[in-house]
Protein backbone atom coordinates (compact mmCIF):
# COMPACT_ATOMS: atom_id res chain seq x y z
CA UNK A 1 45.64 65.31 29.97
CA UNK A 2 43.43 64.33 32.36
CA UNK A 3 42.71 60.47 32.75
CA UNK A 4 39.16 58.80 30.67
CA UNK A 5 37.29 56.87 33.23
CA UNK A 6 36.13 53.79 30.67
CA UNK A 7 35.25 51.30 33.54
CA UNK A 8 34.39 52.56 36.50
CA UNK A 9 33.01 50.01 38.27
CA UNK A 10 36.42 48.00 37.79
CA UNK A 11 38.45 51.07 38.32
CA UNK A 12 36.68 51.16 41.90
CA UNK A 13 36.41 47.44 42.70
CA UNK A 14 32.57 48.40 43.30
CA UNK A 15 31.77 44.85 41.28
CA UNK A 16 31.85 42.68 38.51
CA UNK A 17 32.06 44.32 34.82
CA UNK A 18 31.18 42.51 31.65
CA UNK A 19 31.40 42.61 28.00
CA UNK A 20 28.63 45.18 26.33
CA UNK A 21 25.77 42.88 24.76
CA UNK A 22 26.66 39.88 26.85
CA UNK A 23 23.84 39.46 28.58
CA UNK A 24 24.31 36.27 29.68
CA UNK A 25 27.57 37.45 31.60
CA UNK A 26 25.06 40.10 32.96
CA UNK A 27 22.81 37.37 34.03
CA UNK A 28 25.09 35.72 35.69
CA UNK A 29 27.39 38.87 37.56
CA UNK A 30 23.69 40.01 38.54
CA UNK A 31 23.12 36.41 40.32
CA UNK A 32 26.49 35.91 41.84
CA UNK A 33 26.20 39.82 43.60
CA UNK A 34 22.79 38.41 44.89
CA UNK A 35 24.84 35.25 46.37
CA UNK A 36 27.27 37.72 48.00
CA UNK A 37 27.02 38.64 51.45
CA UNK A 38 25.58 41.51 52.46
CA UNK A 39 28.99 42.85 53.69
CA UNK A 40 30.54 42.58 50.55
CA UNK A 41 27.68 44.47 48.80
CA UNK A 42 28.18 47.08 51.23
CA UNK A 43 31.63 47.02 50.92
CA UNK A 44 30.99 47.34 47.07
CA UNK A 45 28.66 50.39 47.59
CA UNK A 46 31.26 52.28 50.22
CA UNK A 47 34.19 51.62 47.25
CA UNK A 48 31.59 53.02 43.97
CA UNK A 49 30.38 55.79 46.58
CA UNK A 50 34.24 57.04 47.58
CA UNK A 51 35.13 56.51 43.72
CA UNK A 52 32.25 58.71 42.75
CA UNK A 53 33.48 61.66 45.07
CA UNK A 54 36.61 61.81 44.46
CA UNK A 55 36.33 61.48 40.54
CA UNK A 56 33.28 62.95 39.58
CA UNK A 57 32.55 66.03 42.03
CA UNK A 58 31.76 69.56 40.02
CA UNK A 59 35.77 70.81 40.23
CA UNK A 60 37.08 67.69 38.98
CA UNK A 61 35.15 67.25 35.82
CA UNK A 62 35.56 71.07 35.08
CA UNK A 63 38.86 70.52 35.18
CA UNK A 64 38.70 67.17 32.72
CA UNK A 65 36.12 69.24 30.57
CA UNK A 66 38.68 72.52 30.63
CA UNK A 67 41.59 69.77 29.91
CA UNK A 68 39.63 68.70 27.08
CA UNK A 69 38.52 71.49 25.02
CA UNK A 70 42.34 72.38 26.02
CA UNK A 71 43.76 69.59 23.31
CA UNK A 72 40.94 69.93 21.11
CA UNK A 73 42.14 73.39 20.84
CA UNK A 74 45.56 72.53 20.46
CA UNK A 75 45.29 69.97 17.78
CA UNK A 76 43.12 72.49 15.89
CA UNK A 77 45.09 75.06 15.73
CA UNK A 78 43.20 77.23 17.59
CA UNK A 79 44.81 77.05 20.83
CA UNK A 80 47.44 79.92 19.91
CA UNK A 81 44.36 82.03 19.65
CA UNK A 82 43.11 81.45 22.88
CA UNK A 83 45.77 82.64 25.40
């Protein structure tokens, strides 16, 4: 099976993550990337950019999407049926 992507932004080290509904932890991640340099920004950007293309282009989420119907076959019963 293909891998879930459930945090993408700290799976690519393109910035801070925080809690769902924290929104003070938002505040505050959305204040400290203003502080950063404008290097590190960019060097956030390049990382979430090369991340996005080599994890989400049209063959690679075929392929997760294929994978996934796959096991839901499987598990089913169904997937006899289909080969």
């Amino acid at each position: 099976m293909l891998p879930v992507f459930k945090q993408p932004v700290k799976e690519a080290c393109a910035g801070p993550t925080v809690e769902p509904g924290n929104e003070a932890a938002l505040a505050d991640a959305i204040c400290n990337l203003v502080k950063e340099t404008v290097k590190k920004r960019q060097k956030m950007g390049r990382a979430a950019r090369d991340y996005v293309e080599k994890n989400c282009n049209y063959s690679y989420l075929a392929l997760k999407f294929a994978s996934t119907l796959n096991e839901v076959a499987n598990k089913s019963g169904l997937g006899s049926q289909l080969k």
